[in-house]
N, C-alpha and C. Protein backbone atom coordinates (compact mmCIF):
# COMPACT_ATOMS: atom_id res chain seq x y z
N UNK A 1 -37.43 -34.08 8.93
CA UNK A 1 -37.38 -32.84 9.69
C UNK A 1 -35.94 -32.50 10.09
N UNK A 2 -35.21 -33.57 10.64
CA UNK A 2 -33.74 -33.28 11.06
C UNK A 2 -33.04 -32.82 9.54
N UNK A 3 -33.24 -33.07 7.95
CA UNK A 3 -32.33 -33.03 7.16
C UNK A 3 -32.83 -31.20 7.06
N UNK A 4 -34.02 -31.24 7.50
CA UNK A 4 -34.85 -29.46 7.45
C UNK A 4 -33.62 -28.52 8.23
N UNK A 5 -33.31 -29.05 9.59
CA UNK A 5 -32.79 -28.92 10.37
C UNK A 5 -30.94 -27.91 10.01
N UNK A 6 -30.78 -29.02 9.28
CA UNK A 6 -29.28 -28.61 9.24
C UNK A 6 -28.85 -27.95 7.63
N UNK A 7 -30.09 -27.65 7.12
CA UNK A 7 -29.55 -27.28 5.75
C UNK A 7 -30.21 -25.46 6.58
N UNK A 8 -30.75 -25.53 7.14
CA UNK A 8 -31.07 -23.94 7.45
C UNK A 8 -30.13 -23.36 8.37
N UNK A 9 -29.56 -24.46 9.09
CA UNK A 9 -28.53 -23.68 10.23
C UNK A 9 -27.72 -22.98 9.59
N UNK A 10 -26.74 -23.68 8.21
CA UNK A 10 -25.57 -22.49 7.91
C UNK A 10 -26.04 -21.29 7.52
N UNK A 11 -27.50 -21.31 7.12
CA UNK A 11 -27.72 -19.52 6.97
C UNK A 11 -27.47 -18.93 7.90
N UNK A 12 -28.74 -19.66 9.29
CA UNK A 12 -28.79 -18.89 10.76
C UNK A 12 -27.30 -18.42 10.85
N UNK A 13 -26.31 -18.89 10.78
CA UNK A 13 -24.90 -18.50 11.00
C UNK A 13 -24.52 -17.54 10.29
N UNK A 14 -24.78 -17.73 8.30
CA UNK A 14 -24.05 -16.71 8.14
C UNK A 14 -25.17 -15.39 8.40
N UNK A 15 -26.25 -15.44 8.95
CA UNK A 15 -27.25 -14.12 9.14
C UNK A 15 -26.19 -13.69 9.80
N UNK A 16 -26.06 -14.38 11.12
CA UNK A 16 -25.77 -13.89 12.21
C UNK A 16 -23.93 -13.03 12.35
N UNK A 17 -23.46 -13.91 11.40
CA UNK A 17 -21.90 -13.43 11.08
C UNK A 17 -22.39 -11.85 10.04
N UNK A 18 -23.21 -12.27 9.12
CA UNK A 18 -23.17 -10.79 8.78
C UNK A 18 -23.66 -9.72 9.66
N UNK A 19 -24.75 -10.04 10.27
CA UNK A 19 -24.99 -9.30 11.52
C UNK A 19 -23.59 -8.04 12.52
N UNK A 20 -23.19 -9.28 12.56
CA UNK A 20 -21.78 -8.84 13.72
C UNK A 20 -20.71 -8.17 12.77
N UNK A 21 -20.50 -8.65 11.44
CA UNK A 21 -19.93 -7.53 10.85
C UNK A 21 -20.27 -5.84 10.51
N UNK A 22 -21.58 -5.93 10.33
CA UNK A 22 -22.56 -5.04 9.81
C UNK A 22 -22.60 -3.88 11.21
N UNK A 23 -22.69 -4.56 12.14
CA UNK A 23 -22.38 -4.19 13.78
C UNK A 23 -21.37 -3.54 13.95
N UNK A 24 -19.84 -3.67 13.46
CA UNK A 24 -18.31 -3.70 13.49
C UNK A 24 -18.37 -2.34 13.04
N UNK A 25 -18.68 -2.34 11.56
CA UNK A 25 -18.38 -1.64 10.59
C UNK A 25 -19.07 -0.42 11.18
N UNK A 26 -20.41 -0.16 11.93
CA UNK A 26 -20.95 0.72 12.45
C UNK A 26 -20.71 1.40 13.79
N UNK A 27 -19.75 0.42 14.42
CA UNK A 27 -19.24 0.86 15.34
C UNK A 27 -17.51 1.71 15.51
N UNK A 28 -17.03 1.01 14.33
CA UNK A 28 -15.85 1.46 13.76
C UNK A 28 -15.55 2.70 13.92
N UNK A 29 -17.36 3.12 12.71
CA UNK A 29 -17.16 4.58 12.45
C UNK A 29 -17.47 5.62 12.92
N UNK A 30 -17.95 5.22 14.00
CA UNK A 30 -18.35 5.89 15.42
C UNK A 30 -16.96 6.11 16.40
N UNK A 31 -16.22 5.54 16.17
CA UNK A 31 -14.58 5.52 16.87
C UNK A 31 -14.10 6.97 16.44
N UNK A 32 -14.16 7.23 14.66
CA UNK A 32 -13.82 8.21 14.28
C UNK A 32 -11.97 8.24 13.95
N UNK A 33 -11.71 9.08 14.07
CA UNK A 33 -9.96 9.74 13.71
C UNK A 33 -9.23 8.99 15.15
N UNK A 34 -9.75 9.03 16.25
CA UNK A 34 -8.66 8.29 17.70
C UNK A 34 -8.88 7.05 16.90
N UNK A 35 -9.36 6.09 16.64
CA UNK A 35 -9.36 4.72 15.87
C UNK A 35 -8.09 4.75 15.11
N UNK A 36 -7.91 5.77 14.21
CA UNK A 36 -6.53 5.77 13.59
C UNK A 36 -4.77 5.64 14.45
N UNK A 37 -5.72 6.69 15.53
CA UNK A 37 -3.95 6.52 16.15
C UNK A 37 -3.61 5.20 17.29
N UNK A 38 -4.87 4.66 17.58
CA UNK A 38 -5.02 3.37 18.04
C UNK A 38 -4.20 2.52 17.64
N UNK A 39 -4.52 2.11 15.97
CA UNK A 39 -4.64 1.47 14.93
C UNK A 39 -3.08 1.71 15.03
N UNK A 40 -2.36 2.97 14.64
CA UNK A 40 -1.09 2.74 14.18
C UNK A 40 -1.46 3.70 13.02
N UNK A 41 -2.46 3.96 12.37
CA UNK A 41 -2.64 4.84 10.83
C UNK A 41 -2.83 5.94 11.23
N UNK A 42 -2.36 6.68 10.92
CA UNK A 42 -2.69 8.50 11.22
C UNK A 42 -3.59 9.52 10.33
N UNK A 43 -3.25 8.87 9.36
CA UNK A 43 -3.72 9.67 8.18
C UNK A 43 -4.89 8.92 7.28
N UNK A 44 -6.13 9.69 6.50
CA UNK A 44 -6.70 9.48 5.51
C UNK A 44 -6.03 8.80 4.45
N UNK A 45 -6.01 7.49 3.49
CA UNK A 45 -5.21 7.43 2.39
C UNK A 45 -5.45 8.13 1.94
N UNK A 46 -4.15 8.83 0.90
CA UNK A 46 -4.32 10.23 -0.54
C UNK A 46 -2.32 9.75 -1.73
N UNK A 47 -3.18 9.18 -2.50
CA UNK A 47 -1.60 9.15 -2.72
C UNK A 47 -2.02 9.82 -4.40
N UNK A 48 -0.86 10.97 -4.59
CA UNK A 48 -1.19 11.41 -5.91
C UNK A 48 -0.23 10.77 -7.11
N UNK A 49 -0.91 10.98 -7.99
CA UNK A 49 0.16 10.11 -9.34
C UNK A 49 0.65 10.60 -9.81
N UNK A 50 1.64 11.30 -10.38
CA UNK A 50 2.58 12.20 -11.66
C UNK A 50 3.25 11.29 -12.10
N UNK A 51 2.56 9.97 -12.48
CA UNK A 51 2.98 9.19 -13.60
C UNK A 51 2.44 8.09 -14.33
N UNK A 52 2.35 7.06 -14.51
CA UNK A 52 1.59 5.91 -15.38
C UNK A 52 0.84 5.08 -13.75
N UNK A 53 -0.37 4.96 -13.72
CA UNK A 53 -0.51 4.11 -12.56
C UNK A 53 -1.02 2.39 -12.98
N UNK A 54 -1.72 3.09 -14.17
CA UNK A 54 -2.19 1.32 -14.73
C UNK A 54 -1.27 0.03 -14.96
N UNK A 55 0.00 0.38 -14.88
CA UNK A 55 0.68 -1.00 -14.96
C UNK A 55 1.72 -1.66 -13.50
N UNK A 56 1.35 -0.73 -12.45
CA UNK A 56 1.86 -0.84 -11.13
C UNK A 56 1.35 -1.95 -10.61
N UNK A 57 2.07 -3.02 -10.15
CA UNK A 57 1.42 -4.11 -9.43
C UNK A 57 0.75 -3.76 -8.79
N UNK A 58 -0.16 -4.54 -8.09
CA UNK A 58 -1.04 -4.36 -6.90
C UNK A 58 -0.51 -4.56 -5.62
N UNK A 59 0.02 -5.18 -4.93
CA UNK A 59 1.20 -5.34 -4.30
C UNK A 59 2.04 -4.01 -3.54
N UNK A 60 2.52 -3.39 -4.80
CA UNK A 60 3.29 -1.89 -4.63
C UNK A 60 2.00 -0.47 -4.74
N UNK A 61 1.11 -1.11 -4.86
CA UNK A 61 0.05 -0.08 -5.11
C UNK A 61 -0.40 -0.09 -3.13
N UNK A 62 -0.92 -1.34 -2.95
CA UNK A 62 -1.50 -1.57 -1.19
C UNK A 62 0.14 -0.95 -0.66
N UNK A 63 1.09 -1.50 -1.05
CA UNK A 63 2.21 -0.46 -0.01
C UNK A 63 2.24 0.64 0.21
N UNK A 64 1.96 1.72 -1.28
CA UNK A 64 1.40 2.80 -1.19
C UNK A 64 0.71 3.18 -0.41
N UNK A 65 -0.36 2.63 -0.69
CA UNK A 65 -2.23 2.72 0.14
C UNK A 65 -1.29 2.97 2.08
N UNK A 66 -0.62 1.92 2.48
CA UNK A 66 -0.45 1.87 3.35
C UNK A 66 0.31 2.81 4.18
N UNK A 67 1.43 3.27 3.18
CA UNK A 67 2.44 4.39 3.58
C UNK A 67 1.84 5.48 4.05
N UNK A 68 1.17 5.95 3.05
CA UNK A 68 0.05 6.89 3.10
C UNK A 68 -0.55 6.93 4.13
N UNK A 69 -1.39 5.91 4.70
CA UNK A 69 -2.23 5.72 5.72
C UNK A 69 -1.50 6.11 7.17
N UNK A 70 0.05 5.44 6.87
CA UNK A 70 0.85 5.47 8.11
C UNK A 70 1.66 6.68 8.41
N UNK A 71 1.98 7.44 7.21
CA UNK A 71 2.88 8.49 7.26
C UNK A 71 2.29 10.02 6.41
N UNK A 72 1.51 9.70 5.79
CA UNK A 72 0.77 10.85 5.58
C UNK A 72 1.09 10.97 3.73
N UNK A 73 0.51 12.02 3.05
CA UNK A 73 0.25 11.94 1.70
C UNK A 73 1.16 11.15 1.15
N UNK A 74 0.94 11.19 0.29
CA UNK A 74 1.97 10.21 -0.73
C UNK A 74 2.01 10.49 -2.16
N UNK A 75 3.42 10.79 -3.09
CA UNK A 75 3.04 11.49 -4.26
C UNK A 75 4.16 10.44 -5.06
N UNK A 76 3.41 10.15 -5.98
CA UNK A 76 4.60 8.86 -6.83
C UNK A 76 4.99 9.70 -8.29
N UNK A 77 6.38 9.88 -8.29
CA UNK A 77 7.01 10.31 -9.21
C UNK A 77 7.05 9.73 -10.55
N UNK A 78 7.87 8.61 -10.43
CA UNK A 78 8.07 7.73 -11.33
C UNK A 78 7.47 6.07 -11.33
N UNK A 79 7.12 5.76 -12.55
CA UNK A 79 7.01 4.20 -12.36
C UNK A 79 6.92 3.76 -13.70
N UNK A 80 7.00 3.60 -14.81
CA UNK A 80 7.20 3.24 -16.12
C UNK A 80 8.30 4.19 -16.66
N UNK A 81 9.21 3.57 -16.91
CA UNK A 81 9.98 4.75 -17.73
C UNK A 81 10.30 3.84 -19.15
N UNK A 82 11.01 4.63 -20.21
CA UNK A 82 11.27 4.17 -21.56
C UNK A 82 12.84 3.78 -21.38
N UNK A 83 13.36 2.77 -22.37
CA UNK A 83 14.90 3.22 -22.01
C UNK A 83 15.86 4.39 -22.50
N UNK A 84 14.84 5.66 -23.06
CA UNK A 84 16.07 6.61 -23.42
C UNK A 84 15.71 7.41 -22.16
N UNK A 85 14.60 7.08 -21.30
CA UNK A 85 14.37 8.25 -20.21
C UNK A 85 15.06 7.60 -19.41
N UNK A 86 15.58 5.86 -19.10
CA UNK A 86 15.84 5.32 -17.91
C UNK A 86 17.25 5.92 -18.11
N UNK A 87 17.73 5.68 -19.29
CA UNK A 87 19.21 6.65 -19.33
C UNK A 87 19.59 8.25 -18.58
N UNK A 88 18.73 8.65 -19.08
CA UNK A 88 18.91 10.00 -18.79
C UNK A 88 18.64 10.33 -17.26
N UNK A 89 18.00 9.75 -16.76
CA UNK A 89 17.59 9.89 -15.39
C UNK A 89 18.90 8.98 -14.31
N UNK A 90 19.72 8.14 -14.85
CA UNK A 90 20.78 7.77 -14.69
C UNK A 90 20.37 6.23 -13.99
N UNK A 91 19.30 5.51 -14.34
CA UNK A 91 18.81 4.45 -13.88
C UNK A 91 19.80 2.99 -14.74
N UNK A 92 19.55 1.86 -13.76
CA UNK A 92 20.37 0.74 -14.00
C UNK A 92 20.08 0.31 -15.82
N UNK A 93 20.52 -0.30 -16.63
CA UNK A 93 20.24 -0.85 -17.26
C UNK A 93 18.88 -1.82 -17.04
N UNK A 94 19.09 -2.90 -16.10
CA UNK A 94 17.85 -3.70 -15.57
C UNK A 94 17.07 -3.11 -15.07
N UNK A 95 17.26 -1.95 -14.78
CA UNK A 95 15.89 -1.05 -13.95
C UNK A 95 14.50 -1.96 -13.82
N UNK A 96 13.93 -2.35 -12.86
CA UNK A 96 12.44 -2.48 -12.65
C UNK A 96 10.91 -1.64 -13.21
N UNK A 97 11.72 -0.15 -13.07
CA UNK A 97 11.35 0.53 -14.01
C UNK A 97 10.81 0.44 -15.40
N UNK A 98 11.53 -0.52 -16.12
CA UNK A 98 11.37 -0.80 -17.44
C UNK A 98 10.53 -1.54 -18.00
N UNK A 99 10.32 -2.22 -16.63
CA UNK A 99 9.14 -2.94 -17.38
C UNK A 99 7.50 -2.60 -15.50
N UNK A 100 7.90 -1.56 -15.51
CA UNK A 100 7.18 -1.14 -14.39
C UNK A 100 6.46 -1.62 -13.05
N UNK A 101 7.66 -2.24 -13.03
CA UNK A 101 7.65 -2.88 -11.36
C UNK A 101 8.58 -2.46 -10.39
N UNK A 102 8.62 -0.57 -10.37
CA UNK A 102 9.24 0.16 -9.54
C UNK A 102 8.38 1.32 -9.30
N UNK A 103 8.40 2.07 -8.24
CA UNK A 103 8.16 3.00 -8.08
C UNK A 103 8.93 4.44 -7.23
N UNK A 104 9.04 5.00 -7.53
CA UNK A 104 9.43 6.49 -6.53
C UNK A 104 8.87 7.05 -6.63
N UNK A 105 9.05 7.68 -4.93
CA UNK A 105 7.75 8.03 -4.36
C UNK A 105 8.34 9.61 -3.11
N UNK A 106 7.36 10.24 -2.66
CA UNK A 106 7.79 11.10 -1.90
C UNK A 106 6.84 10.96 -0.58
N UNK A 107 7.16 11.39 0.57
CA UNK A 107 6.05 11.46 1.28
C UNK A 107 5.92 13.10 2.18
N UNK A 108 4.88 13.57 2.30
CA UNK A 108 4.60 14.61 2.70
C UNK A 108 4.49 14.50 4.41
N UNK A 109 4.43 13.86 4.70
CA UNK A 109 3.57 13.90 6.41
C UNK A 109 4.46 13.62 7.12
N UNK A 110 4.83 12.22 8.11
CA UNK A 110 5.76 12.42 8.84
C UNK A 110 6.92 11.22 8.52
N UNK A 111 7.60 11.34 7.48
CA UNK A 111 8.76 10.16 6.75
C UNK A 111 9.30 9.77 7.77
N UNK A 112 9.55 9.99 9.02
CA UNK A 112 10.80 9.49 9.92
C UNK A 112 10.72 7.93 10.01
N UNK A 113 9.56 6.89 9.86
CA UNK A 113 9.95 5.70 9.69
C UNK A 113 9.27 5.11 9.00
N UNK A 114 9.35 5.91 7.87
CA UNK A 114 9.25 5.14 6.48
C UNK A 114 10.34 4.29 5.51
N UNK A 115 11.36 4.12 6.18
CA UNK A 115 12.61 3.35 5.64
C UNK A 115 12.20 1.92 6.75
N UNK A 116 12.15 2.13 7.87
CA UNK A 116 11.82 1.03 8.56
C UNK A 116 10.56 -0.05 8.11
N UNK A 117 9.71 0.68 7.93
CA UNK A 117 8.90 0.39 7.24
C UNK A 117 8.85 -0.30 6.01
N UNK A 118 9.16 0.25 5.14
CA UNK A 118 9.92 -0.66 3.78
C UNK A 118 10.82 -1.77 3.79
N UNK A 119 11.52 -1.68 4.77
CA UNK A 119 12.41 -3.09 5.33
C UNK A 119 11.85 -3.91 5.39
N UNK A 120 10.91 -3.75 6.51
CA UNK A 120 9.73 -4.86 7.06
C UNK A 120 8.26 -5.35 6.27
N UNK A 121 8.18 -4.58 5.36
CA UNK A 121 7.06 -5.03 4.84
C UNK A 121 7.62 -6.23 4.00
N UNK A 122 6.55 -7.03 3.55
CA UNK A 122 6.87 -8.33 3.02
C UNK A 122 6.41 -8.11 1.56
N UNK A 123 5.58 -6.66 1.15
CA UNK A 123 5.21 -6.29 -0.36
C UNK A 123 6.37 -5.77 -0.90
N UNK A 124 7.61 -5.64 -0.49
CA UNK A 124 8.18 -4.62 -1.39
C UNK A 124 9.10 -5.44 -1.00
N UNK A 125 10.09 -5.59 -2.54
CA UNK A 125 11.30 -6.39 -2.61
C UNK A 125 12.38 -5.17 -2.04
N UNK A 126 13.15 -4.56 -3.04
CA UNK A 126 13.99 -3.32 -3.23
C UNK A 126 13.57 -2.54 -2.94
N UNK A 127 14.26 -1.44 -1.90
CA UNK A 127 13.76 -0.24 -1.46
C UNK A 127 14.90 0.69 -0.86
N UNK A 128 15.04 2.19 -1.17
CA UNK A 128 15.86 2.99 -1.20
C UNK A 128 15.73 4.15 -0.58
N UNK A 129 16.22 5.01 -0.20
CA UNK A 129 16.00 6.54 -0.23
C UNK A 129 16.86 7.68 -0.72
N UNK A 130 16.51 8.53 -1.63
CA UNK A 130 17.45 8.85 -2.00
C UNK A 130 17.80 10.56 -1.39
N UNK A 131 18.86 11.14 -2.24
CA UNK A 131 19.32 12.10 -1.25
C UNK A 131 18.40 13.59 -1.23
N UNK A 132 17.77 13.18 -2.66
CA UNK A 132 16.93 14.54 -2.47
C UNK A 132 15.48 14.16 -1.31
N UNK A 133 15.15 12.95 -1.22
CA UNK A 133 14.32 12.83 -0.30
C UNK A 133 13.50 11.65 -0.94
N UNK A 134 13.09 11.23 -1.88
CA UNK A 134 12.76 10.38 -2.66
C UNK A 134 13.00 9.20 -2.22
N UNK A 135 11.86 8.12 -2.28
CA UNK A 135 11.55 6.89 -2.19
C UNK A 135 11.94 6.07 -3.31
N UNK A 136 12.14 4.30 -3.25
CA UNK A 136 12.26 3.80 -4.07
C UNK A 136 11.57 2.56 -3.61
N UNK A 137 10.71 1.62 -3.97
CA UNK A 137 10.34 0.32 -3.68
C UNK A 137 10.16 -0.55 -5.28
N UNK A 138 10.30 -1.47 -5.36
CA UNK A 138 9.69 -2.25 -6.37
C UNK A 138 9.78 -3.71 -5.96
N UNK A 139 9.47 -4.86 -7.22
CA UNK A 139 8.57 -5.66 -6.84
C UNK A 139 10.20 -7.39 -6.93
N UNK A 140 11.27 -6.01 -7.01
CA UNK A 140 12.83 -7.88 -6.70
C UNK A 140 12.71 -7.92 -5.88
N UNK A 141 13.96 -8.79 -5.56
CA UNK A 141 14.22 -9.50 -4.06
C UNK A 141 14.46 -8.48 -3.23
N UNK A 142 14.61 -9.05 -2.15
CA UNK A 142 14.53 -8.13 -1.09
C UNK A 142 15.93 -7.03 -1.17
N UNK A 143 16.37 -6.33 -0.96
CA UNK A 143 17.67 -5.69 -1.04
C UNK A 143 17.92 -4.21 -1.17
N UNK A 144 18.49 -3.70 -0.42
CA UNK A 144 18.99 -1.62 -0.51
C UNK A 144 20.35 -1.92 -1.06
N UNK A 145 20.36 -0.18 -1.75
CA UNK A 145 21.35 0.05 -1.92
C UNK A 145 21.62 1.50 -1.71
């Protein structure tokens, strides 16, 4: 009876853990949009693509997801390029680009600390801004230029 005992408890537990999640998740969404500014996220994720998305790490993809969330739309320019386009666009030889572990990016909503942001995150190696307004993150070491 005792071996009855302890092979049923870890269910009782995980019932009960799914329970309290199942609970969470329903209460969450009852919080609504103030949950967001609680949270620190302001915005719905929306990030649009005007370029290759299938070979973007995952990594620089959740940074996305996140920017978005924190600063509002998000529209990614570039992220695979060829090397007669990395030329022309005036990109490094080594570009990250090249083998598509870069991205630029724009943001629509409120950019003011989205450079801070990119500093501190621990997904994004390299990260930039450039003068027309344009983002840069990819997946080297840590470092601006």
């Amino acid at each position: 009876m005792a071996m009855r005992d302890q092979r049923n408890r870890p269910s009782g537990v995980l019932h009960r853990l799914c329970l309290v999640a199942a609970m969470s998740l329903v209460l969450a969404s009852c919080a609504g949009p103030a949950a967001w500014r609680h949270s620190g996220l302001n915005y719905p994720a929306s990030i649009s693509w005007n370029d290759t998305r299938w070979c973007v790490p995952f990594r620089l993809k959740l940074a996305l997801w996140k920017i978005s969330r924190r600063y509002g739309p998000v529209t990614v320019h570039s992220t695979h390029r060829w090397p007669f386009e990395n030329r022309r666009k005036g990109g490094k030889k080594r570009s990250y680009h090249l083998t598509c572990r870069a991205v630029d990016f724009s943001v629509r909503g409120d950019p003011s600390g989205v450079m801070g942001y990119l500093r501190a995150s621990p997904l994004i190696g390299g990260h930039s801004r450039y003068p027309r307004g344009f983002y840069h993150i990819d997946t080297g070491p840590k470092r601006s230029w």
